[in-house]
Protein backbone atom coordinates (compact mmCIF):
# COMPACT_ATOMS: atom_id res chain seq x y z
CA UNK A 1 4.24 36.57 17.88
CA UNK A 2 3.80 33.16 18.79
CA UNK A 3 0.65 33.60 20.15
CA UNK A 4 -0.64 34.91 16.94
CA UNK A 5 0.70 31.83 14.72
CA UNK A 6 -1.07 29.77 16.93
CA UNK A 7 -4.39 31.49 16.50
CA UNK A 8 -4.11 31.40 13.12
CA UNK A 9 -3.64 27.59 12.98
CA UNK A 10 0.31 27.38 13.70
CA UNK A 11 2.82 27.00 10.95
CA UNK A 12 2.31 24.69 8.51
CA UNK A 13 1.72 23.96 4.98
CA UNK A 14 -0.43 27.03 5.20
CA UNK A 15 1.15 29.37 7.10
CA UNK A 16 4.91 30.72 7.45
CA UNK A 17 6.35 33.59 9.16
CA UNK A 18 9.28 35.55 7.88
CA UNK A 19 11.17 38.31 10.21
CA UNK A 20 12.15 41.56 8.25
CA UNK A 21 13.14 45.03 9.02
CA UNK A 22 11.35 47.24 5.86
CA UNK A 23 14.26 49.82 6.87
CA UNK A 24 16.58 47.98 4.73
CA UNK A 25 16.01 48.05 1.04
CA UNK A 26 16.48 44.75 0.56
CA UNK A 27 14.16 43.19 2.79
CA UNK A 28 10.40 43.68 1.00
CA UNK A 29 12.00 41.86 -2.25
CA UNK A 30 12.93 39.24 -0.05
CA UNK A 31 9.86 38.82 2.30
CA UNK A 32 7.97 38.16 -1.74
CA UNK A 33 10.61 36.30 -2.63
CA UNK A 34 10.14 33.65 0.19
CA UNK A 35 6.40 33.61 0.34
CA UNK A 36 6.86 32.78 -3.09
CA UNK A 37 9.55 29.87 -2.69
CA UNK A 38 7.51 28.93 0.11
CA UNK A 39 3.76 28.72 -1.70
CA UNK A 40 5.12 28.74 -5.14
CA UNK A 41 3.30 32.28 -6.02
CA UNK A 42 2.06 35.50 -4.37
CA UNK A 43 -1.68 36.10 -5.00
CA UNK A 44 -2.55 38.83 -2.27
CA UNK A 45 -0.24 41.29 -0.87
CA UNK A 46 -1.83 43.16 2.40
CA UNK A 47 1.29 46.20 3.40
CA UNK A 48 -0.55 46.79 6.77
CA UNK A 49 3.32 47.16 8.53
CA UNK A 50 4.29 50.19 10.25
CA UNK A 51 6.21 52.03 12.37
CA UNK A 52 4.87 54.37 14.92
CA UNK A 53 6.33 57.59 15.34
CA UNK A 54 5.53 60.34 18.08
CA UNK A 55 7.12 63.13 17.02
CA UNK A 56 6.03 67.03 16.95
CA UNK A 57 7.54 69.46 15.07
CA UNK A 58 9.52 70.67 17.55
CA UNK A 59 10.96 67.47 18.93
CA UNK A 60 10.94 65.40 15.20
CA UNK A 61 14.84 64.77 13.88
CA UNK A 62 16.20 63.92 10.34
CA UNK A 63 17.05 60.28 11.49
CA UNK A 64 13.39 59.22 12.36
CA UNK A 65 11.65 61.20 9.21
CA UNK A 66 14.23 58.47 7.27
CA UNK A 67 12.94 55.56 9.03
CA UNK A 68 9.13 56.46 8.87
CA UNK A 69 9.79 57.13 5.16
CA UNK A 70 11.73 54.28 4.77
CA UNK A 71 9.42 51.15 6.60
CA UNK A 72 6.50 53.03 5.65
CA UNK A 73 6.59 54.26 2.19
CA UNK A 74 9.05 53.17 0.88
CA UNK A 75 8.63 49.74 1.94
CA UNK A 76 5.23 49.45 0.67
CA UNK A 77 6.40 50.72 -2.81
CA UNK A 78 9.32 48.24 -2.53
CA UNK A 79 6.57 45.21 -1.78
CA UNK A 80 4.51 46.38 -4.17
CA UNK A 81 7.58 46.08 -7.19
CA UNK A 82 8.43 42.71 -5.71
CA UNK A 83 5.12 41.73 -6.33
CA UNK A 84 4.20 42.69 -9.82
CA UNK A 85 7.57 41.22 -10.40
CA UNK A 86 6.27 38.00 -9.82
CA UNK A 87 3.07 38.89 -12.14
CA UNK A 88 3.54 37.81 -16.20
CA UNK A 89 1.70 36.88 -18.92
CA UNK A 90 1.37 33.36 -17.67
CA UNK A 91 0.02 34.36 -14.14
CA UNK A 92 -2.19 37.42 -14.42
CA UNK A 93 -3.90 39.45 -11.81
CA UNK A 94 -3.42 40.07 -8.23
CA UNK A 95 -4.43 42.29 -5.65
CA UNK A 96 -2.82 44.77 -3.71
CA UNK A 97 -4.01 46.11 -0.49
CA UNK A 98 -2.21 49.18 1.39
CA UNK A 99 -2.97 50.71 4.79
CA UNK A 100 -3.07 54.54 5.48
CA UNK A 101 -3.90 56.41 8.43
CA UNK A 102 -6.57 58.92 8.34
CA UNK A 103 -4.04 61.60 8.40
CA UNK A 104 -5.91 62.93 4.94
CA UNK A 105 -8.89 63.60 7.14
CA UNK A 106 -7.45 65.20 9.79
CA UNK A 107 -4.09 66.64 11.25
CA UNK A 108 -1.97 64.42 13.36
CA UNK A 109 0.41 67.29 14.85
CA UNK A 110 1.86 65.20 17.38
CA UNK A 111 3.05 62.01 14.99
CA UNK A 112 4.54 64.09 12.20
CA UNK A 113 7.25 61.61 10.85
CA UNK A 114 4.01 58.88 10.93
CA UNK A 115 1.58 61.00 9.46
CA UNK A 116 3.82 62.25 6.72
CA UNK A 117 5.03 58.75 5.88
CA UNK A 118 1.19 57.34 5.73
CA UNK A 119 0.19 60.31 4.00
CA UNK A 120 2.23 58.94 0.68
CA UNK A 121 0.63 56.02 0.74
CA UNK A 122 -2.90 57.61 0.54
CA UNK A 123 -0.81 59.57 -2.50
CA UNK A 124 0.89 56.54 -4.54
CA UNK A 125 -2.38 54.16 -4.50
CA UNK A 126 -3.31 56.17 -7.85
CA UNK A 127 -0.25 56.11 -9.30
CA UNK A 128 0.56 52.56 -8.13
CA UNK A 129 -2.88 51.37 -9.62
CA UNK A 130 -2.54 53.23 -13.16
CA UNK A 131 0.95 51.21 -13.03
CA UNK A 132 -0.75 47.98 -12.82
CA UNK A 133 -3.95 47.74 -14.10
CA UNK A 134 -3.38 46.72 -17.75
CA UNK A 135 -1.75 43.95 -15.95
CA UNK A 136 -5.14 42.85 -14.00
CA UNK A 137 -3.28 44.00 -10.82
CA UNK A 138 -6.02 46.18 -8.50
CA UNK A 139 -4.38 48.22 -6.00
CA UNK A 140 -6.33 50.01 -3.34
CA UNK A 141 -5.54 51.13 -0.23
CA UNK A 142 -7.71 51.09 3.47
CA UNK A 143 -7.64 53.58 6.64
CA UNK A 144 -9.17 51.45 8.86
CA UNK A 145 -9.76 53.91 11.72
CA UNK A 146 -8.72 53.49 15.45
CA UNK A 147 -8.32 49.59 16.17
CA UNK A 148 -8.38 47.75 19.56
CA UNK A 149 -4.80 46.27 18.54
CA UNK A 150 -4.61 46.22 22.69
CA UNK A 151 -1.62 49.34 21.96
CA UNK A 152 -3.78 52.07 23.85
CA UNK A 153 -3.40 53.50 26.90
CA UNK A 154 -6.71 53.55 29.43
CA UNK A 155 -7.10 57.42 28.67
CA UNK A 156 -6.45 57.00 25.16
CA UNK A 157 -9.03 54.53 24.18
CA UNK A 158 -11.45 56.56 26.51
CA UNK A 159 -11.16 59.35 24.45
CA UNK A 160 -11.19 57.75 20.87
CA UNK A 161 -13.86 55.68 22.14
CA UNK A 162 -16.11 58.46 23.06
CA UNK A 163 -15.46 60.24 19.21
CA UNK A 164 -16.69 56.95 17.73
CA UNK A 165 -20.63 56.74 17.37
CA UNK A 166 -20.72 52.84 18.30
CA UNK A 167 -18.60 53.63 21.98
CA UNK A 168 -16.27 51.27 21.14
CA UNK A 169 -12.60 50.76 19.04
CA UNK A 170 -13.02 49.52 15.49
CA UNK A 171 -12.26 45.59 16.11
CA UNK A 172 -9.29 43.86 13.73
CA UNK A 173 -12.10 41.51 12.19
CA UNK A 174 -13.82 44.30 11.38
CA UNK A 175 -10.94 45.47 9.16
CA UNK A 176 -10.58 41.81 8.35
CA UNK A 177 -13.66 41.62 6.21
CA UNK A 178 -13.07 44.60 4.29
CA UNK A 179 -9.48 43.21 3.33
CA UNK A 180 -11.07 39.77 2.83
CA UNK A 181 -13.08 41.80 0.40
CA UNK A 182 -10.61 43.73 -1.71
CA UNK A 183 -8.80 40.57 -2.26
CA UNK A 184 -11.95 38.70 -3.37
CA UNK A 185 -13.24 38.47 -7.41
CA UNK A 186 -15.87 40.49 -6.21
CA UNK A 187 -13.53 43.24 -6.20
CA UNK A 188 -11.77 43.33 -9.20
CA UNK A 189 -13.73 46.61 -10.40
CA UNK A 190 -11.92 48.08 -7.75
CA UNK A 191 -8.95 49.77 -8.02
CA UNK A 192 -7.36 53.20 -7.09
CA UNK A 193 -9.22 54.02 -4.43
CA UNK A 194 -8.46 55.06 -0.54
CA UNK A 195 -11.55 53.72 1.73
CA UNK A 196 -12.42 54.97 5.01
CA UNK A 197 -13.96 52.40 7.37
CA UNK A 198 -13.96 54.17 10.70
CA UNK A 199 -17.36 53.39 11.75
CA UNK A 200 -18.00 57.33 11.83
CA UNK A 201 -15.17 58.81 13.68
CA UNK A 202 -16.02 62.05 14.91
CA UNK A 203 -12.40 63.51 15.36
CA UNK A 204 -14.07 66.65 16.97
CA UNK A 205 -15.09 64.83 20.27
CA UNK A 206 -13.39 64.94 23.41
């Protein structure tokens, strides 16, 4: 983690770092609480957390379909409360951006407790959005595709990389821009929607 704060300029009057686990309740309130304490108010929210499950339905147990819900649904919704909370007539507008995982597109068999937990995020950006637009509050939600995060093993990112048209991983700038973008004025028509930016994954290639 270190090495990331220091890419992105260290801490500083710009930049703090809070540690939370989303599988308590109480944590997302807390993470917008501090952010706001910390900058005085809460512009942009980005949910792009999440914990990885590999679980089929065979192997998958009660205890880790709570946890996926829990840090990745749940904890999204809870960030999302905690930051309209912050929102009033004095302060409008805002954006929120969510992260899915393609698992509308195609099945993901072998990551059920993931899968199912993403898949209600692609569900609630709708319902989250109708919630908050009379308030100037856009929310929208991205699947960014496979991303060299540097998580994959060699065979793995072999194969994804030969189902993706360019030959390579979908790079974390890449995703970067498009999140840049949602947050930007130039966005504020925006709102509701799930968008795909997987640089034309063909999930049918081996």
């Amino acid at each position: 983690m270190s090495g990331v704060l220091d890419a992105l300029g260290g801490l500083g009057d710009r930049l703090a770092h809070v540690q939370a686990d989303f599988a308590d309740p109480l944590q997302p309130a807390r993470v917008i609480e501090e952010a706001g304490e910390r900058f005085g108010h809460v512009d942009v929210l980005v949910a792009n957390h999440a914990r990885s499950s590999a679980q089929s339905l065979e192997q998958l147990t009660a205890t880790e379909l709570d946890l996926s819900w829990a840090v990745n649904a749940r904890g999204s919704v809870l960030l999302t409360q905690a930051f309209a909370a912050q929102h009033d007539d004095r302060r409008p507008g805002g954006r929120v951006i969510l992260f899915t995982s393609g698992q509308h597109l195609a099945p993901m068999p072998l990551e059920l407790p993931y899968a199912i937990s993403k898949g209600a995020i692609h569900q609630m950006t709708a319902s989250l959005s109708d919630a908050l637009v009379d308030r100037g509050i856009t929310v929208n939600t991205v699947n960014p595709g496979p991303v060299d995060t540097g998580w994959a093993r060699p065979e793995l990112a072999r194969q994804v990389g030969n189902a993706l048209p360019a030959g390579r991983w979908g790079r974390p700038e890449e995703v970067a821009r498009l999140v840049r973008w949602l947050a930007s004025d130039e966005a504020a028509w925006i709102t509701g929607q799930v968008i795909n930016s997987e640089g034309g994954f063909r999930r049918w290639v081996k």
